[in-house]
PDB file of N, CA and C in Angstrom:
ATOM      1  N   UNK A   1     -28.399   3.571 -23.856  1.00  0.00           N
ATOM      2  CA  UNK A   1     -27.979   2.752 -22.747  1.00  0.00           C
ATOM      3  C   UNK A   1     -27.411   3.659 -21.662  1.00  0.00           C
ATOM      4  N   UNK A   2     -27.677   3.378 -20.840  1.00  0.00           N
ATOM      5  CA  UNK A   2     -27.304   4.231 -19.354  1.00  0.00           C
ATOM      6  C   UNK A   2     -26.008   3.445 -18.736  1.00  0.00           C
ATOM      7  N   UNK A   3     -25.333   4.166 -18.026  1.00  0.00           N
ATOM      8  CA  UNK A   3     -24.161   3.752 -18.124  1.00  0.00           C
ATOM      9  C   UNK A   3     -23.431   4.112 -16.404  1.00  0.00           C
ATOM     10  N   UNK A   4     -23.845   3.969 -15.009  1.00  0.00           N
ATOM     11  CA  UNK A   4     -23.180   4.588 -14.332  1.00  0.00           C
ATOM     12  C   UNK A   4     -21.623   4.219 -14.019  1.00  0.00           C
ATOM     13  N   UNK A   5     -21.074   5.679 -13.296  1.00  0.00           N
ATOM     14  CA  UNK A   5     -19.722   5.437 -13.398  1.00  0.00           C
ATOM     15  C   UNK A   5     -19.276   6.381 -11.833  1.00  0.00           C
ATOM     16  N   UNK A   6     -18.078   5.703 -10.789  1.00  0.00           N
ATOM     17  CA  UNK A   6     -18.267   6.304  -9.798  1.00  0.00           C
ATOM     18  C   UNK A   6     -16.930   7.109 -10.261  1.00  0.00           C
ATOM     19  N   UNK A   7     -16.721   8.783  -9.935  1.00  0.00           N
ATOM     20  CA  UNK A   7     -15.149   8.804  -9.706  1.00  0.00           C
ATOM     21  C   UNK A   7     -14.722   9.359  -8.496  1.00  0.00           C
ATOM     22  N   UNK A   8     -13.631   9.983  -8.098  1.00  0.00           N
ATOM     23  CA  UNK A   8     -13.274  11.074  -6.948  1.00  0.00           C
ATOM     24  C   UNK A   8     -13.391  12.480  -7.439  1.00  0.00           C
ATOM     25  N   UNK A   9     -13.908  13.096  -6.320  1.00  0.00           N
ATOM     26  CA  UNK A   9     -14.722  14.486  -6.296  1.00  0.00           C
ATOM     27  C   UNK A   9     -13.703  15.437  -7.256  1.00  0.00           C
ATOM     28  N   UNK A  10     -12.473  15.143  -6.973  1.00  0.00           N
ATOM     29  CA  UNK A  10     -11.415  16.135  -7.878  1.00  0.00           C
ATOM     30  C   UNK A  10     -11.948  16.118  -9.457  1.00  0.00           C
ATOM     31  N   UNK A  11     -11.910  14.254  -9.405  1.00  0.00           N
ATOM     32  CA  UNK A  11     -11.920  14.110 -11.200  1.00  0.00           C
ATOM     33  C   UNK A  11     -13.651  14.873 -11.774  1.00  0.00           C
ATOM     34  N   UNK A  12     -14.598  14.591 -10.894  1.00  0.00           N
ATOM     35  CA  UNK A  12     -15.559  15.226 -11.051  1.00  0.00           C
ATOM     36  C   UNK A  12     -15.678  16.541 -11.169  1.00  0.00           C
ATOM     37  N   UNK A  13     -15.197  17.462 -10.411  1.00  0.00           N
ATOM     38  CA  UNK A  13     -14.728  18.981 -10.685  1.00  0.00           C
ATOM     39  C   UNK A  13     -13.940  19.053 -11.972  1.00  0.00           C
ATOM     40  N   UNK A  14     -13.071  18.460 -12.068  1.00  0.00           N
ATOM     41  CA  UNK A  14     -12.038  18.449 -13.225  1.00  0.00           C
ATOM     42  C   UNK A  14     -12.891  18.381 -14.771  1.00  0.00           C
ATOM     43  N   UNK A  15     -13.792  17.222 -14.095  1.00  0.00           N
ATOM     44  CA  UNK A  15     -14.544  17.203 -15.704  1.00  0.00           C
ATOM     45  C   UNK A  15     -15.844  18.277 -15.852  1.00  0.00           C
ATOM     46  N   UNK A  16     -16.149  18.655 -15.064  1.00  0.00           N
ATOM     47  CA  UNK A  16     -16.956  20.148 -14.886  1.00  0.00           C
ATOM     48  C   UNK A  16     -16.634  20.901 -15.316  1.00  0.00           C
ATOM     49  N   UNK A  17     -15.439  21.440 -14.901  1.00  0.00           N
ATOM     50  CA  UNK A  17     -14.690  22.641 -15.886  1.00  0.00           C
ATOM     51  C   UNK A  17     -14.212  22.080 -17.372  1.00  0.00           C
ATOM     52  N   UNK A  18     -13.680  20.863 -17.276  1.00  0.00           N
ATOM     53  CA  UNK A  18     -13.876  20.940 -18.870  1.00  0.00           C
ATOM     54  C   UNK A  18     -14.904  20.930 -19.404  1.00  0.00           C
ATOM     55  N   UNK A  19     -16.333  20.618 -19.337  1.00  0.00           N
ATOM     56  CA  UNK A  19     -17.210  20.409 -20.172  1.00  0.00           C
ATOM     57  C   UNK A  19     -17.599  21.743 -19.867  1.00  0.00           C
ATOM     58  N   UNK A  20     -17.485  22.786 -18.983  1.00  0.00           N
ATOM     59  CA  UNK A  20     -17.985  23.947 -19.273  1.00  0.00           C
ATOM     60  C   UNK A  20     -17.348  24.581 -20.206  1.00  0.00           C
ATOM     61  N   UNK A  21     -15.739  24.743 -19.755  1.00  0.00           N
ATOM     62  CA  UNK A  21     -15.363  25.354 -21.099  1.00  0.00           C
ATOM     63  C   UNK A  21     -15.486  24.923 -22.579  1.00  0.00           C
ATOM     64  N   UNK A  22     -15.808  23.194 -22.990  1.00  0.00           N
ATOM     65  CA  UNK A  22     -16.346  22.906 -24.094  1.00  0.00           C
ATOM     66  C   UNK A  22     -17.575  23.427 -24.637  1.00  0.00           C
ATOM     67  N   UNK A  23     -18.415  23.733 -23.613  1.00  0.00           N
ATOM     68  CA  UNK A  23     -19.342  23.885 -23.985  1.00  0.00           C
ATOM     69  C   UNK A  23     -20.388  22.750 -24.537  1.00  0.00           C
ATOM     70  N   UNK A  24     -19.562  21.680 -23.468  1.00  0.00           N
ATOM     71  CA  UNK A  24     -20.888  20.254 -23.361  1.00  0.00           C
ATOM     72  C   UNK A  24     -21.425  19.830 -22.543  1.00  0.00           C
ATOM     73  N   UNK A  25     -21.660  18.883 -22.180  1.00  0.00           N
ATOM     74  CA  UNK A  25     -22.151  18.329 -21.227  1.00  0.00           C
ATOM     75  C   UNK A  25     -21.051  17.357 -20.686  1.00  0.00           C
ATOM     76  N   UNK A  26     -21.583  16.806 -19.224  1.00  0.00           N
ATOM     77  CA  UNK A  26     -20.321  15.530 -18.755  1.00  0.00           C
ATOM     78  C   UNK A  26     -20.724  14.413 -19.225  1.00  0.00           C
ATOM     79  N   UNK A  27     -21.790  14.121 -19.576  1.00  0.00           N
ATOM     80  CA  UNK A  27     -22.196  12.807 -20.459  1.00  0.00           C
ATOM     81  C   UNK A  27     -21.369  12.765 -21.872  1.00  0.00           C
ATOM     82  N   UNK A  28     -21.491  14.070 -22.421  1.00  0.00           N
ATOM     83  CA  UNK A  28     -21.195  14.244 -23.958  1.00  0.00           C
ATOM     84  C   UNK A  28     -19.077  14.400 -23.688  1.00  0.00           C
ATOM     85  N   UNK A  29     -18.992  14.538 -22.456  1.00  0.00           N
ATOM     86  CA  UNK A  29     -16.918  14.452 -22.834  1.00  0.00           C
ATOM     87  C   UNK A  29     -16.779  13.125 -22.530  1.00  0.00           C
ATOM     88  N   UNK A  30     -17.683  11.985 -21.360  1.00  0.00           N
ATOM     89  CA  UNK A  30     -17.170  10.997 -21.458  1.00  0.00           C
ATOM     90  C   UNK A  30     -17.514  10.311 -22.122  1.00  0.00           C
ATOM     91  N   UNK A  31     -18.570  10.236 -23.071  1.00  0.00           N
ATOM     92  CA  UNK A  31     -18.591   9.078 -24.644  1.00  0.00           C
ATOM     93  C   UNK A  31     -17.337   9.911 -25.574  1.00  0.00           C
ATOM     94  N   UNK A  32     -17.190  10.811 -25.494  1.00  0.00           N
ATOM     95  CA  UNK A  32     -15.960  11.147 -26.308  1.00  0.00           C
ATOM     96  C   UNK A  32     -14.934  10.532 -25.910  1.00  0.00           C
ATOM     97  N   UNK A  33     -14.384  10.933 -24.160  1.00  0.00           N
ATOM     98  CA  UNK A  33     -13.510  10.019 -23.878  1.00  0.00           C
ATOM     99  C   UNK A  33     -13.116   8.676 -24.547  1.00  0.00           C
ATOM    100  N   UNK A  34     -14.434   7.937 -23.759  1.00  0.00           N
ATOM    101  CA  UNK A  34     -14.356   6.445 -24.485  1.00  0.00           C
ATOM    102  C   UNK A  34     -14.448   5.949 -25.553  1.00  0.00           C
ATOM    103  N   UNK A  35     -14.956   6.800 -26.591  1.00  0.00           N
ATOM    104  CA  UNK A  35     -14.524   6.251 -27.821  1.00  0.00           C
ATOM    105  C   UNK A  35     -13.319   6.831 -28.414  1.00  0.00           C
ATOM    106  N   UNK A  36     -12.579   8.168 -27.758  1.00  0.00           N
ATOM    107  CA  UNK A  36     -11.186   7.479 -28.152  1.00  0.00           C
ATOM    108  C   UNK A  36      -9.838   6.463 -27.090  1.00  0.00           C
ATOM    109  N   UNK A  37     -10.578   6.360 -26.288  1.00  0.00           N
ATOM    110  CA  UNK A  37     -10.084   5.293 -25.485  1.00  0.00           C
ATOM    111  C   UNK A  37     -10.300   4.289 -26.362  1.00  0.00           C
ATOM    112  N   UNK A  38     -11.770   3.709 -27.014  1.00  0.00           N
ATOM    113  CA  UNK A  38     -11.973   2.251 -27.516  1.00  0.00           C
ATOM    114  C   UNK A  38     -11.047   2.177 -28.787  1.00  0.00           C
ATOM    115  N   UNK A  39     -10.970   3.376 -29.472  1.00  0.00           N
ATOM    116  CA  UNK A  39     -10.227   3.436 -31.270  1.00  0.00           C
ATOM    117  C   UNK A  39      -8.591   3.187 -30.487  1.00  0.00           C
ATOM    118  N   UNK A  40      -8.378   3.604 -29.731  1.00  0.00           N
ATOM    119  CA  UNK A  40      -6.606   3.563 -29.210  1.00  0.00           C
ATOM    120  C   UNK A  40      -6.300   1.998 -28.639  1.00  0.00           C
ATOM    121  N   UNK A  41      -6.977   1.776 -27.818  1.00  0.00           N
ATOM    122  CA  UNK A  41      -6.932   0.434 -27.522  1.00  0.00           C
ATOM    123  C   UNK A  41      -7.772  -1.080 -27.394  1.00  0.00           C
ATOM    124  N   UNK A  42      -8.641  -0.789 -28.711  1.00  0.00           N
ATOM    125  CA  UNK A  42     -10.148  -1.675 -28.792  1.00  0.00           C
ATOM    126  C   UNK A  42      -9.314  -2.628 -29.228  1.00  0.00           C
ATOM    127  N   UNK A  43      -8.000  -2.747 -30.062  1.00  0.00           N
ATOM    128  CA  UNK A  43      -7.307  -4.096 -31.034  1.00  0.00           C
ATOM    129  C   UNK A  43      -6.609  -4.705 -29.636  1.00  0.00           C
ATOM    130  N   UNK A  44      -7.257  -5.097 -28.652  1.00  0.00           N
ATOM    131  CA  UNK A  44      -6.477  -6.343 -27.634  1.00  0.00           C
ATOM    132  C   UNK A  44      -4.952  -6.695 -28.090  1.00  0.00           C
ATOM    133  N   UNK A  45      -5.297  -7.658 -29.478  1.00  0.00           N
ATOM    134  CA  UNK A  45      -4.450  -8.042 -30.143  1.00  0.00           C
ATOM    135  C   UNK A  45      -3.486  -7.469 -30.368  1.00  0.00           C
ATOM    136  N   UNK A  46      -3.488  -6.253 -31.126  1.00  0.00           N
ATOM    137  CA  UNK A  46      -2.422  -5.691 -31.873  1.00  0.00           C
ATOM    138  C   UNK A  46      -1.955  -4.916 -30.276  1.00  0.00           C
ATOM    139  N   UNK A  47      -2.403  -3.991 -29.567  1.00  0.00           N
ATOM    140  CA  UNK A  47      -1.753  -3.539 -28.330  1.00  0.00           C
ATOM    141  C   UNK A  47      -1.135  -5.111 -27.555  1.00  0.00           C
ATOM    142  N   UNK A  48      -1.120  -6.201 -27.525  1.00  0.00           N
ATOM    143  CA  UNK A  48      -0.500  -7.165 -26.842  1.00  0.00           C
ATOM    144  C   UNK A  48       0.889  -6.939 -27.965  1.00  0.00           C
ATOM    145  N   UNK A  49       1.075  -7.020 -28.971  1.00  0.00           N
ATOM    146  CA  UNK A  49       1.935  -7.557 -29.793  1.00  0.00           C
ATOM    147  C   UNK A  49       2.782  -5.943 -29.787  1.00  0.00           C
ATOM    148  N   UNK A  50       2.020  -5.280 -29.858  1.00  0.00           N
ATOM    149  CA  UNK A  50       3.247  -3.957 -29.792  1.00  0.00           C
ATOM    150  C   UNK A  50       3.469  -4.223 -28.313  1.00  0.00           C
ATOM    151  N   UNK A  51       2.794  -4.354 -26.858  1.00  0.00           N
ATOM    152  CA  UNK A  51       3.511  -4.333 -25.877  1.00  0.00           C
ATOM    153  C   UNK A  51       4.983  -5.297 -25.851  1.00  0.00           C
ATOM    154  N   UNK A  52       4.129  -6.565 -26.276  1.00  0.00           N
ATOM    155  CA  UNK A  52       5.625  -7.752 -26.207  1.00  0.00           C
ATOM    156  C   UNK A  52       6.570  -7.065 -27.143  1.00  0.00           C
ATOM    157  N   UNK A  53       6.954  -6.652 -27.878  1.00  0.00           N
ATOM    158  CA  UNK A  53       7.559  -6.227 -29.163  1.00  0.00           C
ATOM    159  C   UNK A  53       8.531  -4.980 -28.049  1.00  0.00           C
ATOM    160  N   UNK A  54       7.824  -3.952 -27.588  1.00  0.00           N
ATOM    161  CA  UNK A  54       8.941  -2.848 -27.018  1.00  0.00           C
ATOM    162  C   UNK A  54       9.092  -3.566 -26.094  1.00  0.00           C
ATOM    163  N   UNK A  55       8.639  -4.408 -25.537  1.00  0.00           N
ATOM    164  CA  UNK A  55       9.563  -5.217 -24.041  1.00  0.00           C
ATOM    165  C   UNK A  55      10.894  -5.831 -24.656  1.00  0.00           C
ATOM    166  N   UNK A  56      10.552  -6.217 -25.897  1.00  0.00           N
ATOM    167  CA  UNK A  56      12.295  -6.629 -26.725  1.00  0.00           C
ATOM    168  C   UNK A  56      13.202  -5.761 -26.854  1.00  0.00           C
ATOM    169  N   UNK A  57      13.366  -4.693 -27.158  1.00  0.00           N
ATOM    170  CA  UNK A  57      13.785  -3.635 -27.582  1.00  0.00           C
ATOM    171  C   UNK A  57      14.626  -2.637 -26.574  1.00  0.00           C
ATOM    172  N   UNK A  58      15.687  -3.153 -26.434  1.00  0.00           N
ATOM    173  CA  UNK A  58      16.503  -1.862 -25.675  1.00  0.00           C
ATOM    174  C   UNK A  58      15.709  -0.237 -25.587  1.00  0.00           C
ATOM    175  N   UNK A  59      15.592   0.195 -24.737  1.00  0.00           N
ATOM    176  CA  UNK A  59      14.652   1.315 -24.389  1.00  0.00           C
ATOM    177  C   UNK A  59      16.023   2.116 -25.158  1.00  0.00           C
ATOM    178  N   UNK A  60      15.812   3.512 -25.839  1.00  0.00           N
ATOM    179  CA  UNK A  60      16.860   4.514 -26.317  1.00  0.00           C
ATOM    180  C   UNK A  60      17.439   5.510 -25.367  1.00  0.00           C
ATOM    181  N   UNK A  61      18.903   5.507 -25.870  1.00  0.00           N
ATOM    182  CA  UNK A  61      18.946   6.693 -24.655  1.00  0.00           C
ATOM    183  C   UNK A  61      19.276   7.865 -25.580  1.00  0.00           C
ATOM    184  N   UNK A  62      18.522   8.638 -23.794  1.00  0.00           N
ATOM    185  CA  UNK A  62      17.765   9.831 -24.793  1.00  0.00           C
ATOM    186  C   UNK A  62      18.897  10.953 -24.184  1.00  0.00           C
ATOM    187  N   UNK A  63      19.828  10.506 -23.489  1.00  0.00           N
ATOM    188  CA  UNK A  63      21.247  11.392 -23.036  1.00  0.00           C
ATOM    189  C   UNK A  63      22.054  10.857 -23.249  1.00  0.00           C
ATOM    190  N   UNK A  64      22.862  11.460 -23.411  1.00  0.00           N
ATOM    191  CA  UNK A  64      24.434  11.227 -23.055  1.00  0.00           C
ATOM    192  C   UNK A  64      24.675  10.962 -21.217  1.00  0.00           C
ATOM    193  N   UNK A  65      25.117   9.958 -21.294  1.00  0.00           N
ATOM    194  CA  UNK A  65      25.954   9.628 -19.465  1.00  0.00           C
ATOM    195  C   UNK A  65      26.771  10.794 -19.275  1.00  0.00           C
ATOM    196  N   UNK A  66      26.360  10.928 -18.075  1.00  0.00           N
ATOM    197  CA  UNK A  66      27.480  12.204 -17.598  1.00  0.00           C
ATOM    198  C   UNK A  66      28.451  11.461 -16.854  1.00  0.00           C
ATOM    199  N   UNK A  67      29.405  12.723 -17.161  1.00  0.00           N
ATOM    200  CA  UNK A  67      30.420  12.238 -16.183  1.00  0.00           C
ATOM    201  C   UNK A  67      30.636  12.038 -14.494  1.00  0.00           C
ATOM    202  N   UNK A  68      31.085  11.427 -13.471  1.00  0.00           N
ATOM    203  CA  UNK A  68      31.680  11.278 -12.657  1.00  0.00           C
ATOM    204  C   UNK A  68      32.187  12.802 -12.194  1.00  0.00           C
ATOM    205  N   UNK A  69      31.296  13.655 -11.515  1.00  0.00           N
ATOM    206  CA  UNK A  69      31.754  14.856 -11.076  1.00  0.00           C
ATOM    207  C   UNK A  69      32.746  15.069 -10.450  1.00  0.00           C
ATOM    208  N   UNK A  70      33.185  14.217  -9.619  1.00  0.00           N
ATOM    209  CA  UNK A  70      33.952  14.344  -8.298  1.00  0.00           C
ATOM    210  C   UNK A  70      34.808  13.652  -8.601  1.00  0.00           C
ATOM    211  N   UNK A  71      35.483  13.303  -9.741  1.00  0.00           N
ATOM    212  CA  UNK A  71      36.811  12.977 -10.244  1.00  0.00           C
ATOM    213  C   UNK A  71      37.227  13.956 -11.296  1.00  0.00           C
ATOM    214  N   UNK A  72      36.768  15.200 -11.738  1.00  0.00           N
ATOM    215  CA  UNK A  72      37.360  16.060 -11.807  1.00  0.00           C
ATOM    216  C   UNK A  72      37.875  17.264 -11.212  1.00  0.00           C
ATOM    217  N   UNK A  73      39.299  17.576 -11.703  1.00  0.00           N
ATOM    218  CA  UNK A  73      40.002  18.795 -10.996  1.00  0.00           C
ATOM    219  C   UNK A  73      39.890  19.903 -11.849  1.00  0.00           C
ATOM    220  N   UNK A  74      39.894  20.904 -11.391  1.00  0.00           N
ATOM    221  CA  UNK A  74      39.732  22.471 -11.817  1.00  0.00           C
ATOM    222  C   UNK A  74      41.127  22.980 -12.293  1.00  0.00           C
TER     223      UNK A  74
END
């Protein structure tokens, strides 16, 4: 099945040099692409239910709050 696809000239260069340095073709990185695009997010379902699920979930904090600089003295 033939498949066209438009992108911008960057992403086109971009995927040039990768498939040269793979040593494939640009046909052969973007069925790779997309099938791990389809295995990551082909379950609709299950990606809806983990999205709603971390929308519950207090995000973590990943610091400590700093302090108020300019209310300390030296």
């Amino acid at each position: 099945m033939a498949l066209g696809v438009r992108v911008e000239p960057e992403l086109e260069r971009q995927l040039d040099q990768l498939a040269q340095q793979l040593g494939k073709t640009r046909s052969a990185c973007i069925r790779e692409a997309i099938s791990h695009y389809l295995s990551r997010h082909g379950n609709a379902a299950e990606a809806l239910r983990q999205s709603e699920h971390l929308a519950q979930v207090e995000p973590p904090h990943w610091s400590e709050q700093l302090p108020d600089w300019n209310d300390w003295t030296a």
